[in-house]
N, C-alpha and C. Protein backbone atom coordinates (compact mmCIF):
# COMPACT_ATOMS: atom_id res chain seq x y z
N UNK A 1 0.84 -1.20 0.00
CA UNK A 1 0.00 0.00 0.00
C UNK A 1 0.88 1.25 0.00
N UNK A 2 0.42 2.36 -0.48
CA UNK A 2 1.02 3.55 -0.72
C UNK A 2 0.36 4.70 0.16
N UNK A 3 1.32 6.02 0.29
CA UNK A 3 -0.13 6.96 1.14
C UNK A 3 -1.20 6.95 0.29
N UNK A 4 -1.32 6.93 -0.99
CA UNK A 4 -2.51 7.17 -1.09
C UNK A 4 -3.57 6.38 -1.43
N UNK A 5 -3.29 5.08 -0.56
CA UNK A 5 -4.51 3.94 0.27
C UNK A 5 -5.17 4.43 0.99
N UNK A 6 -4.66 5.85 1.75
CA UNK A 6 -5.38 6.04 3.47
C UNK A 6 -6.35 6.82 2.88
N UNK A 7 -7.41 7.13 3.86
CA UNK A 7 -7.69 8.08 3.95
C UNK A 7 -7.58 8.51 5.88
N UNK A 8 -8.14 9.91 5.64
CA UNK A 8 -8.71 10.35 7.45
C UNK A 8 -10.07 11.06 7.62
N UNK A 9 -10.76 11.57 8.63
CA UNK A 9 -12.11 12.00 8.55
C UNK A 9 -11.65 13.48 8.74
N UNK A 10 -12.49 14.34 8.19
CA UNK A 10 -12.22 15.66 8.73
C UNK A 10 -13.53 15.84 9.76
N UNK A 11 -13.26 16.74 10.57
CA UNK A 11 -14.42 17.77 11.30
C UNK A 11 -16.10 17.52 10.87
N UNK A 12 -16.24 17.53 9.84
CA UNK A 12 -17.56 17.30 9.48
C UNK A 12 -18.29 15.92 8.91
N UNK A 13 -16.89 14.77 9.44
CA UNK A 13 -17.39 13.53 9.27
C UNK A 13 -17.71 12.89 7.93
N UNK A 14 -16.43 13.82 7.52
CA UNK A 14 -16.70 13.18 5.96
C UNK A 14 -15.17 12.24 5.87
N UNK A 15 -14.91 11.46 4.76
CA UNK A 15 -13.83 10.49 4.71
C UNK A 15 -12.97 11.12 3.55
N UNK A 16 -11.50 11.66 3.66
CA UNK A 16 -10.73 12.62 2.89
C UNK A 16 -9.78 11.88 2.51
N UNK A 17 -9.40 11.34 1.61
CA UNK A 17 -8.55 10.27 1.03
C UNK A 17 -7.74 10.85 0.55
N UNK A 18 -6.40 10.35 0.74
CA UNK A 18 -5.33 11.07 0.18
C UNK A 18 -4.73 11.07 -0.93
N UNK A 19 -5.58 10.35 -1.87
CA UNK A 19 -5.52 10.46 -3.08
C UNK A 19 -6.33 11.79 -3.63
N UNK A 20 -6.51 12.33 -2.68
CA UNK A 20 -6.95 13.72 -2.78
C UNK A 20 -5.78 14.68 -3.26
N UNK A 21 -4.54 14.50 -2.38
CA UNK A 21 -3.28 15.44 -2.43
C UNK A 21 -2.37 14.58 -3.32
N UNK A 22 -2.49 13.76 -4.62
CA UNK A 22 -1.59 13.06 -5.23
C UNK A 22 -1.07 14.40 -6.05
N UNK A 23 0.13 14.76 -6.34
CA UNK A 23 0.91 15.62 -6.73
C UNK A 23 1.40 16.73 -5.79
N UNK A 24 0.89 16.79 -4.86
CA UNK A 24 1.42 17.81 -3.44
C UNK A 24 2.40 17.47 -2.68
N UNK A 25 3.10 18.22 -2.14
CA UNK A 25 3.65 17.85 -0.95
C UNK A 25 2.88 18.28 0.25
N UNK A 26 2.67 17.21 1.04
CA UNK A 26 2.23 17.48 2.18
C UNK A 26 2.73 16.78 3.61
N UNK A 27 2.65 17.96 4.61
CA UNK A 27 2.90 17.36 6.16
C UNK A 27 1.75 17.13 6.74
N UNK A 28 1.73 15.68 7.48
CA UNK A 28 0.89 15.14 8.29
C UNK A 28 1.25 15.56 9.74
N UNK A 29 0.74 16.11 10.44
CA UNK A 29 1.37 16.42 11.92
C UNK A 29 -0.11 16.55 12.69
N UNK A 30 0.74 15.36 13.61
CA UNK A 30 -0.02 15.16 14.98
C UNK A 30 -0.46 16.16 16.22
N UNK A 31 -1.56 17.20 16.07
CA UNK A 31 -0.93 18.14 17.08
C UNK A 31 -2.12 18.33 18.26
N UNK A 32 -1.90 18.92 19.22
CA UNK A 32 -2.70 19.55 20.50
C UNK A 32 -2.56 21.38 21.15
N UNK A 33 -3.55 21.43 21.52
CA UNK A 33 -4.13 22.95 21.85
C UNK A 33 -3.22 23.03 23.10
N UNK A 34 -2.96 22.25 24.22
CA UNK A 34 -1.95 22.78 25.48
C UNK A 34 -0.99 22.28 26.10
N UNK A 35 -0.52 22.06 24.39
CA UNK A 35 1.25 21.61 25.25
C UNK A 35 2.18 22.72 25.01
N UNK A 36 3.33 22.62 25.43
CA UNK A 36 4.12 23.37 25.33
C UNK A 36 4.98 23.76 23.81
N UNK A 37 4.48 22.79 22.70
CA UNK A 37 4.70 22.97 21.27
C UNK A 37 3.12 23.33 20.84
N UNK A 38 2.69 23.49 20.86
CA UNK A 38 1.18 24.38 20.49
C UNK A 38 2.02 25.55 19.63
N UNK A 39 2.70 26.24 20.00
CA UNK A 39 3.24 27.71 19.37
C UNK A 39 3.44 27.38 17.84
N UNK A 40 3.90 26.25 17.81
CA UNK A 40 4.21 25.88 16.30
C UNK A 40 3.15 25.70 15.06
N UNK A 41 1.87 25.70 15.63
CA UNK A 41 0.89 25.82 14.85
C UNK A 41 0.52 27.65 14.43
N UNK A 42 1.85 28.52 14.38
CA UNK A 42 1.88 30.04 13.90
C UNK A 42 3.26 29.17 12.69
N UNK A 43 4.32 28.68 12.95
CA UNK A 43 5.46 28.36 12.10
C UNK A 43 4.43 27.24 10.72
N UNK A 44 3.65 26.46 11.66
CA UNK A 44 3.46 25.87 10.71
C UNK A 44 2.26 26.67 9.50
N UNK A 45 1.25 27.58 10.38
CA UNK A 45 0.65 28.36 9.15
C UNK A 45 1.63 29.09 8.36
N UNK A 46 2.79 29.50 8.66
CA UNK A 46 3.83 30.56 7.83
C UNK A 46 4.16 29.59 6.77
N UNK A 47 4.55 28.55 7.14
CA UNK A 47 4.76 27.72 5.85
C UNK A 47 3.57 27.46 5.12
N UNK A 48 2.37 27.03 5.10
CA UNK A 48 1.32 26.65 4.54
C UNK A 48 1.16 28.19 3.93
N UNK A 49 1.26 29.23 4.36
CA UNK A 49 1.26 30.77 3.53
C UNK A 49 2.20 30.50 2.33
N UNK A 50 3.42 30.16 2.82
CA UNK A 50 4.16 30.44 1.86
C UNK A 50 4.30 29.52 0.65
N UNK A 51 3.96 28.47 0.91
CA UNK A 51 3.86 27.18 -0.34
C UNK A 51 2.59 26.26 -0.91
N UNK A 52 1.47 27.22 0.08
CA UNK A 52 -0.05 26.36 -0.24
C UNK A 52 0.01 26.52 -1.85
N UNK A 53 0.47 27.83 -2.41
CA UNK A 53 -0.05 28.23 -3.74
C UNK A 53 1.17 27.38 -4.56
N UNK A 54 1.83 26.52 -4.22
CA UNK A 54 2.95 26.13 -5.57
C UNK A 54 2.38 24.56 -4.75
N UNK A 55 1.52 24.06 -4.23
CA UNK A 55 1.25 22.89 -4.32
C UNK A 55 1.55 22.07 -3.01
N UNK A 56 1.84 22.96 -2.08
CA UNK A 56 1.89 22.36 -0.23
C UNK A 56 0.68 22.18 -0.06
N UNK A 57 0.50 21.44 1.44
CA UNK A 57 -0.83 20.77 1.67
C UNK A 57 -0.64 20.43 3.32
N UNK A 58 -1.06 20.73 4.21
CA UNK A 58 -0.84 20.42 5.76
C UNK A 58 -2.09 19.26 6.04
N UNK A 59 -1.70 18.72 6.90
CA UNK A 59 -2.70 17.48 7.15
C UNK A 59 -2.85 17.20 9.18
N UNK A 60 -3.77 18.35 9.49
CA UNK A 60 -3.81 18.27 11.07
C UNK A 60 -4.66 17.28 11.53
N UNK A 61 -4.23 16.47 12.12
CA UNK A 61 -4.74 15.62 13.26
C UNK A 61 -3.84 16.08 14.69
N UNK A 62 -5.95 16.16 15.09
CA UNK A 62 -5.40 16.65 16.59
C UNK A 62 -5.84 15.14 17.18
N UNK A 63 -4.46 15.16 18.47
CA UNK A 63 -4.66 13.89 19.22
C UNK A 63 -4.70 14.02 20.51
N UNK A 64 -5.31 13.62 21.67
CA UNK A 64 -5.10 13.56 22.56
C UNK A 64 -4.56 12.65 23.52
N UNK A 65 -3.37 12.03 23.00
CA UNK A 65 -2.73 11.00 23.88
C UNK A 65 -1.41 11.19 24.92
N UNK A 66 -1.39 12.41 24.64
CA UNK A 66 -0.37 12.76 25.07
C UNK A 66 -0.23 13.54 26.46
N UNK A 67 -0.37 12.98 27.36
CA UNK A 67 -0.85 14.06 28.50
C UNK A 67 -2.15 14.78 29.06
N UNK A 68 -3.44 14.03 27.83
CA UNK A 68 -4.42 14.48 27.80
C UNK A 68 -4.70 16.03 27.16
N UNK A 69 -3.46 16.73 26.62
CA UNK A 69 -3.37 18.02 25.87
C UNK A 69 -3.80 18.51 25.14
N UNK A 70 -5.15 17.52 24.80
CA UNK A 70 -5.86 18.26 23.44
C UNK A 70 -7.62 17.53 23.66
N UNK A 71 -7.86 18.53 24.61
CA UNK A 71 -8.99 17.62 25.78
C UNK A 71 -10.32 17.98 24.63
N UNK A 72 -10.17 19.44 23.74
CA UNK A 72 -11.68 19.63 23.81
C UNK A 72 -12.54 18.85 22.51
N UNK A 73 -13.17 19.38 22.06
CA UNK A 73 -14.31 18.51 20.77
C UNK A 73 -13.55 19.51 19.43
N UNK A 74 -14.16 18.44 18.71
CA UNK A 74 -13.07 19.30 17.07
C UNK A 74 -13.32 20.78 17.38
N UNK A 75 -14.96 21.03 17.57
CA UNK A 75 -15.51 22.95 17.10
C UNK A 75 -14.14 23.19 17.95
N UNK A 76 -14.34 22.93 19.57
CA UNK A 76 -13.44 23.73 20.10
C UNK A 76 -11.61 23.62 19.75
N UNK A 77 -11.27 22.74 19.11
CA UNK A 77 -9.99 22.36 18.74
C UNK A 77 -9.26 23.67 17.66
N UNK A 78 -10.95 23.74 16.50
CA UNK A 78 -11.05 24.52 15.63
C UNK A 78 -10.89 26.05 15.72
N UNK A 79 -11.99 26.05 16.77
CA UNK A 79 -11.97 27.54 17.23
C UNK A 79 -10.59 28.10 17.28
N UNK A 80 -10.04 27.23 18.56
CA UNK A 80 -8.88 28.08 19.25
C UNK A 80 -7.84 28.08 18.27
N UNK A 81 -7.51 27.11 17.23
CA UNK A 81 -6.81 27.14 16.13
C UNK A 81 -7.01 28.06 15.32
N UNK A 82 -7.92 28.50 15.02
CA UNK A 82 -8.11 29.77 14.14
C UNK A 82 -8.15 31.06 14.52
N UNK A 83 -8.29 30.67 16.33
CA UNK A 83 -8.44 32.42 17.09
C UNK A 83 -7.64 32.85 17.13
N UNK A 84 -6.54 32.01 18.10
CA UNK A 84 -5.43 32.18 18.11
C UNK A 84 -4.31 32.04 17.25
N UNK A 85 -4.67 31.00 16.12
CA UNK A 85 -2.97 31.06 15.17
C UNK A 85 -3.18 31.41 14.20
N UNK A 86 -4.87 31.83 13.55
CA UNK A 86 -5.31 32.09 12.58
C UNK A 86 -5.24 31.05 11.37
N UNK A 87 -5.23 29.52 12.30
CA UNK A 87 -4.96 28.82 11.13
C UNK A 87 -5.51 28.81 9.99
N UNK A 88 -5.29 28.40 8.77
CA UNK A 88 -5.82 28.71 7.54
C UNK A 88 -6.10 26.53 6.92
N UNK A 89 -5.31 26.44 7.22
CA UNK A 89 -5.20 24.64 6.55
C UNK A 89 -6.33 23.90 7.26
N UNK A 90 -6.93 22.77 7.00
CA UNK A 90 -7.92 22.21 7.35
C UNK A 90 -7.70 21.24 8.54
N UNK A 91 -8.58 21.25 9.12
CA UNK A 91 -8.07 20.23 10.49
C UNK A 91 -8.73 18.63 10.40
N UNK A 92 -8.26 17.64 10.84
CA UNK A 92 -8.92 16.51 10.53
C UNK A 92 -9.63 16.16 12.20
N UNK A 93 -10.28 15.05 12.22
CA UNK A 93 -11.11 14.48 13.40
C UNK A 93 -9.92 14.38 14.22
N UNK A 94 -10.49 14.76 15.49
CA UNK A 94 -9.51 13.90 16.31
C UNK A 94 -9.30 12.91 16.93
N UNK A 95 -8.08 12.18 16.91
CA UNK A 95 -7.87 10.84 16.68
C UNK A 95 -6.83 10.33 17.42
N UNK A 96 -6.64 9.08 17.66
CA UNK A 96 -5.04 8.42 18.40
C UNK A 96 -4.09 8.03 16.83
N UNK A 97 -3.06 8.09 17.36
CA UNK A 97 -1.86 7.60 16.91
C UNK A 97 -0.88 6.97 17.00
N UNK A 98 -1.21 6.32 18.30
CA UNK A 98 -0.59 5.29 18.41
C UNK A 98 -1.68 4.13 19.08
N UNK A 99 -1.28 2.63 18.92
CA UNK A 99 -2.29 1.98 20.23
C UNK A 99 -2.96 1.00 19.23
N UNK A 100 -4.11 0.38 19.52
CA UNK A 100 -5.19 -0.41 19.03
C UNK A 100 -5.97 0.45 18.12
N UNK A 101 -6.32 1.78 18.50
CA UNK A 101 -7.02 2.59 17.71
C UNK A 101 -6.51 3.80 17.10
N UNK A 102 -5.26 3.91 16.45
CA UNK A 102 -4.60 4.19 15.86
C UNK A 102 -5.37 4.64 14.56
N UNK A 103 -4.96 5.71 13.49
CA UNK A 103 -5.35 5.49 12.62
C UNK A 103 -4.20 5.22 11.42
N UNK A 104 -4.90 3.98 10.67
CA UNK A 104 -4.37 3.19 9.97
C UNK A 104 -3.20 3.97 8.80
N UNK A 105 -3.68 5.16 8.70
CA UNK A 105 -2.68 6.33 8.16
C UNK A 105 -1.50 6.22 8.90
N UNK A 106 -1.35 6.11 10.28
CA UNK A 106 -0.09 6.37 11.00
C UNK A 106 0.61 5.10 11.34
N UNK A 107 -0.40 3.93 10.90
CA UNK A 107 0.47 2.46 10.91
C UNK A 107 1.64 2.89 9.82
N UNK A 108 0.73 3.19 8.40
CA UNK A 108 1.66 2.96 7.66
C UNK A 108 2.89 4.43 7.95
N UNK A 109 2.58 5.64 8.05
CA UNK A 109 3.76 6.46 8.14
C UNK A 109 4.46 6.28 9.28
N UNK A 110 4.56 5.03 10.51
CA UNK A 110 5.38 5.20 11.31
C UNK A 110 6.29 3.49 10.56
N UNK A 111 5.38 2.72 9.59
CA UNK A 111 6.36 2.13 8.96
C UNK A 111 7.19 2.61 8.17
N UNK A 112 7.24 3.70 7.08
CA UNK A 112 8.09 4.14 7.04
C UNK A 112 9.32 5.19 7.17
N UNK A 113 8.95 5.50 8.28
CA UNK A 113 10.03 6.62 8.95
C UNK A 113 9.54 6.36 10.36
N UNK A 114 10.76 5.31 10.74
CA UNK A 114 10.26 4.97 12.41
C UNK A 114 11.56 6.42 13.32
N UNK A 115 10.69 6.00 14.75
CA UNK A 115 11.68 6.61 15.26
C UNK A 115 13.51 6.84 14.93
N UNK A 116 14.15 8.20 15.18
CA UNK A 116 15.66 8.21 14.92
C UNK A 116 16.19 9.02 15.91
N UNK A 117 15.51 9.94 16.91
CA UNK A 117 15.94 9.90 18.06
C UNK A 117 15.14 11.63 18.26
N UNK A 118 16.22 12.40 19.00
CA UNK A 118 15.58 13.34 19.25
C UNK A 118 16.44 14.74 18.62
N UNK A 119 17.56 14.28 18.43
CA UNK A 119 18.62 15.30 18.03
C UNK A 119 19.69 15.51 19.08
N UNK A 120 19.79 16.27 19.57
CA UNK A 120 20.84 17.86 20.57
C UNK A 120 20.22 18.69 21.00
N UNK A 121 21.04 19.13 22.10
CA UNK A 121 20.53 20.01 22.41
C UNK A 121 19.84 19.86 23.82
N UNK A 122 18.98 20.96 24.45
CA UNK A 122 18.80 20.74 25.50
C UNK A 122 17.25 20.33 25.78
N UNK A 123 16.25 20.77 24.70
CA UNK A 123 15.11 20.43 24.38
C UNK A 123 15.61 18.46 24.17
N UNK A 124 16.35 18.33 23.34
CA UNK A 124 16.73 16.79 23.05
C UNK A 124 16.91 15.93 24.75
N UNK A 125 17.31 16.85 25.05
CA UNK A 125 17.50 16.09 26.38
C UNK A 125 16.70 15.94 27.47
N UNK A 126 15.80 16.93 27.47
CA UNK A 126 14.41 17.11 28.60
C UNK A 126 13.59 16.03 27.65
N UNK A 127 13.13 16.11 26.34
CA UNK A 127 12.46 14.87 25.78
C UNK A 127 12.80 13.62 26.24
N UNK A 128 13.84 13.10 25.73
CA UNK A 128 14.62 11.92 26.32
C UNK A 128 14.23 11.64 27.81
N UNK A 129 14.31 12.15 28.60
CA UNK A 129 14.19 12.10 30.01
C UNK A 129 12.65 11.79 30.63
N UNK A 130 12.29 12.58 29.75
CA UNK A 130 10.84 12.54 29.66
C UNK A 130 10.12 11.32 29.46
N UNK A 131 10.38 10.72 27.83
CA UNK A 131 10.16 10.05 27.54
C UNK A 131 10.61 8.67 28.16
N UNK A 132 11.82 8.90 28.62
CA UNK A 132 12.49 6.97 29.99
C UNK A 132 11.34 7.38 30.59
N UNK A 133 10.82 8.05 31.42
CA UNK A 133 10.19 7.62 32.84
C UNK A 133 8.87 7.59 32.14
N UNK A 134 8.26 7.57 31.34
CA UNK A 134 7.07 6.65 30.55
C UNK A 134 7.55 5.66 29.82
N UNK A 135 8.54 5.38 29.14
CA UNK A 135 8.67 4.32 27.87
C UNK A 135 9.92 3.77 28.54
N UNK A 136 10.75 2.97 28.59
CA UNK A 136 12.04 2.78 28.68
C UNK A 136 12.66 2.66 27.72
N UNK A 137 11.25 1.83 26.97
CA UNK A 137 11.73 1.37 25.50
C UNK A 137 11.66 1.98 24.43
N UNK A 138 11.54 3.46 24.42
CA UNK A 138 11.07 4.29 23.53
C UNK A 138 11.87 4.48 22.57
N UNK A 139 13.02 4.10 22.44
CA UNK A 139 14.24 4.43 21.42
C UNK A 139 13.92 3.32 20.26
N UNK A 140 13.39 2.29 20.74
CA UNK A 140 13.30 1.23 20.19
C UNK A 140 12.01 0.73 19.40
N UNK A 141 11.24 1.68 19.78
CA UNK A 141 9.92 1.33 18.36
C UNK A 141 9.61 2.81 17.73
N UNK A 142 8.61 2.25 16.88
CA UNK A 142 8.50 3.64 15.56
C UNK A 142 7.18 4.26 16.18
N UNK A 143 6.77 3.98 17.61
CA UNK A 143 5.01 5.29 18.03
C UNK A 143 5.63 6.54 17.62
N UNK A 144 4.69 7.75 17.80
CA UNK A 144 4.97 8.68 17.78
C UNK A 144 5.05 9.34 19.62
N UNK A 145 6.56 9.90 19.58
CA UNK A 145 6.63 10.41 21.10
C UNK A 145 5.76 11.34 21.75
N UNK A 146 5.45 11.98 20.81
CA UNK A 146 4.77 13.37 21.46
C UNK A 146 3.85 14.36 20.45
N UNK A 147 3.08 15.54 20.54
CA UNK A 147 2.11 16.29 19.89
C UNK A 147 3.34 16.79 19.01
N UNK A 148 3.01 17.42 17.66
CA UNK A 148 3.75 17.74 16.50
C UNK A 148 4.81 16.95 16.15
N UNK A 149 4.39 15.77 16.13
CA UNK A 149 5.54 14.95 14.97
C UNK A 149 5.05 15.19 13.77
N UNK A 150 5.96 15.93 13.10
CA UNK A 150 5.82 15.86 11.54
C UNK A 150 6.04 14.95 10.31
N UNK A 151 5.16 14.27 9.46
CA UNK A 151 6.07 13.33 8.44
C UNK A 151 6.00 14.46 7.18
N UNK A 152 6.54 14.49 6.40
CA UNK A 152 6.79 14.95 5.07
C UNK A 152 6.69 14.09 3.89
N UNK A 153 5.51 13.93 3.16
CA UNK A 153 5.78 13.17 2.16
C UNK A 153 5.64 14.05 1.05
N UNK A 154 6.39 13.78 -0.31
CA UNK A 154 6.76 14.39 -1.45
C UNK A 154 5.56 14.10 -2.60
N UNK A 155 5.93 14.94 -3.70
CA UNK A 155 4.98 14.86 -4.42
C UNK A 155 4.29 13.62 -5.18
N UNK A 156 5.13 12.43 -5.44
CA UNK A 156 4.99 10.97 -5.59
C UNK A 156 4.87 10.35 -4.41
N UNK A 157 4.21 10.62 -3.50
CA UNK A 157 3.73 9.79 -1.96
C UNK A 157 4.57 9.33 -1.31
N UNK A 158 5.68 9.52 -1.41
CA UNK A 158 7.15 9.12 -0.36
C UNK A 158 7.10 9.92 0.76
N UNK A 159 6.98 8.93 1.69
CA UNK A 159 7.32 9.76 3.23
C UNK A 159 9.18 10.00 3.47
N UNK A 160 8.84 10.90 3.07
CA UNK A 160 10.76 11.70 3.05
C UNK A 160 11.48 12.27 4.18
N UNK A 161 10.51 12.58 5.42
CA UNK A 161 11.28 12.56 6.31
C UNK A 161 9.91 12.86 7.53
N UNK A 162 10.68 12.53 8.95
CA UNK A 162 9.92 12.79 9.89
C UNK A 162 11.01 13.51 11.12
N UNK A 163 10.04 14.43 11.08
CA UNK A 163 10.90 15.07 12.56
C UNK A 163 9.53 15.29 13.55
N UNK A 164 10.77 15.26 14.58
CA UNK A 164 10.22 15.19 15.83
C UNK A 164 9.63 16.29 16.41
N UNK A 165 8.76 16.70 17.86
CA UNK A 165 8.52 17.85 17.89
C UNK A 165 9.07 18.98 18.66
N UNK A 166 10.77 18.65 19.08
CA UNK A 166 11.44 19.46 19.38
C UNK A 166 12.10 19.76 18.37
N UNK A 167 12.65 19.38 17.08
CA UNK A 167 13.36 19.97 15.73
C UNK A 167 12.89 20.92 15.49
N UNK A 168 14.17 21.44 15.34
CA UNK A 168 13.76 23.01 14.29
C UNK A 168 13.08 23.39 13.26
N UNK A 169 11.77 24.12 13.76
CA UNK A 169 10.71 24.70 12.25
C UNK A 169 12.10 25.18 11.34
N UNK A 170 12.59 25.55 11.46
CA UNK A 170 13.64 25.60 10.24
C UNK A 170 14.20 25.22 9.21
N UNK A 171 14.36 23.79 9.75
CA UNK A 171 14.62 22.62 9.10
C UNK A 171 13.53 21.74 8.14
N UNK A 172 12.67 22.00 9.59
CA UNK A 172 11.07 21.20 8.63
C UNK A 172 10.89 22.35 7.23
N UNK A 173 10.47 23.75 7.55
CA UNK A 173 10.82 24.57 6.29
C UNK A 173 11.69 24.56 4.76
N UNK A 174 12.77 23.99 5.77
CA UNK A 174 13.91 24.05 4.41
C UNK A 174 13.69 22.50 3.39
N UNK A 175 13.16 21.27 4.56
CA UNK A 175 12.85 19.84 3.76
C UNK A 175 11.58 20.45 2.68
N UNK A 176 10.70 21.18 3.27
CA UNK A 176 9.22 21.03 2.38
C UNK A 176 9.89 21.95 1.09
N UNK A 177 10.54 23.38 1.77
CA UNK A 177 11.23 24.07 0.07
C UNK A 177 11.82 23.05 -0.79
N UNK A 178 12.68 22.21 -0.07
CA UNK A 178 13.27 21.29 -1.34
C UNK A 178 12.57 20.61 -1.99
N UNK A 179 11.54 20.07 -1.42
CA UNK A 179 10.24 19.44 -2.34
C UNK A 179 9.30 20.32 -3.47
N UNK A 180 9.37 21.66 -3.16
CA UNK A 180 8.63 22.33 -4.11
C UNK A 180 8.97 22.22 -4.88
């Protein structure tokens, strides 16, 4: 199967198949309204400004597995996403991503781009720490650690890279320019 086997539901309970975005590049990112990476949903509209029109595509799933950080119902998920970051990109249902009820989208993108760590740095290292005293084993399988993991897949459905959600919007920026 390829990404564009999956589909996901958006907000209004409809089924959005990603053979919808065949020729786009688009990021799939896992995100929540009150964690401490929330801010990144302003970096990530700057990019969706800057490359929606040459063929970018953002793909939000909000999850709440993470601390319970993304407690409310889509409207309210929606709301505060648009009050506050002015998001512009479409938001999908919210959903798990890792577990039994997983969605089958994130089986396949954590098969191909499993975990590779966290980076440097000092954010790298409060994660890590974080993550032993829940997982021990966390180095060692492909879940997703935390709210804003990003995958990147290219315009032929290749998942081309995944970063984590302490990496630098910088970086995630400079992977999606090279895809344009």
């Amino acid at each position: 199967m390829s990404f564009y086997d999956y589909s996901v539901t958006n907000t209004k309970n409809e089924e959005i198949s990603m053979r919808d975005y065949e020729g786009k590049v688009v990021m799939v990112v896992n995100t929540a309204t009150g964690c401490g990476f929330t801010p990144q949903y302003e970096d990530i509209e700057k990019i969706y400004e800057e490359f929606h029109d040459q063929g970018f595509e953002v793909i939000d799933i909000p999850c709440n597995q993470f601390a319970g950080q993304t407690p409310g119902t889509d409207e309210e998920i929606h709301e505060f996403c648009t009050l506050k970051y002015n998001t512009q990109f479409p938001q999908m249902k919210k959903s798990d991503v890792n577990g039994d009820s997983q969605l089958p989208l994130y089986t396949y993108l954590k098969s191909q781009k499993g975990f590779e760590g966290f980076g440097k740095g000092a954010k790298a290292l409060a994660m890590s720490a974080m993550l032993k005293a829940i997982d021990k084993n966390y180095k060692n399988n492909p879940d997703i650690k935390w709210n804003f993991t990003k995958f990147i897949i290219d315009r032929s459905g290749n998942v081309v890279a995944r970063f984590e959600p302490n990496n630098d919007m910088k970086a995630v920026r400079d992977c999606i320019a090279s895809l344009i």
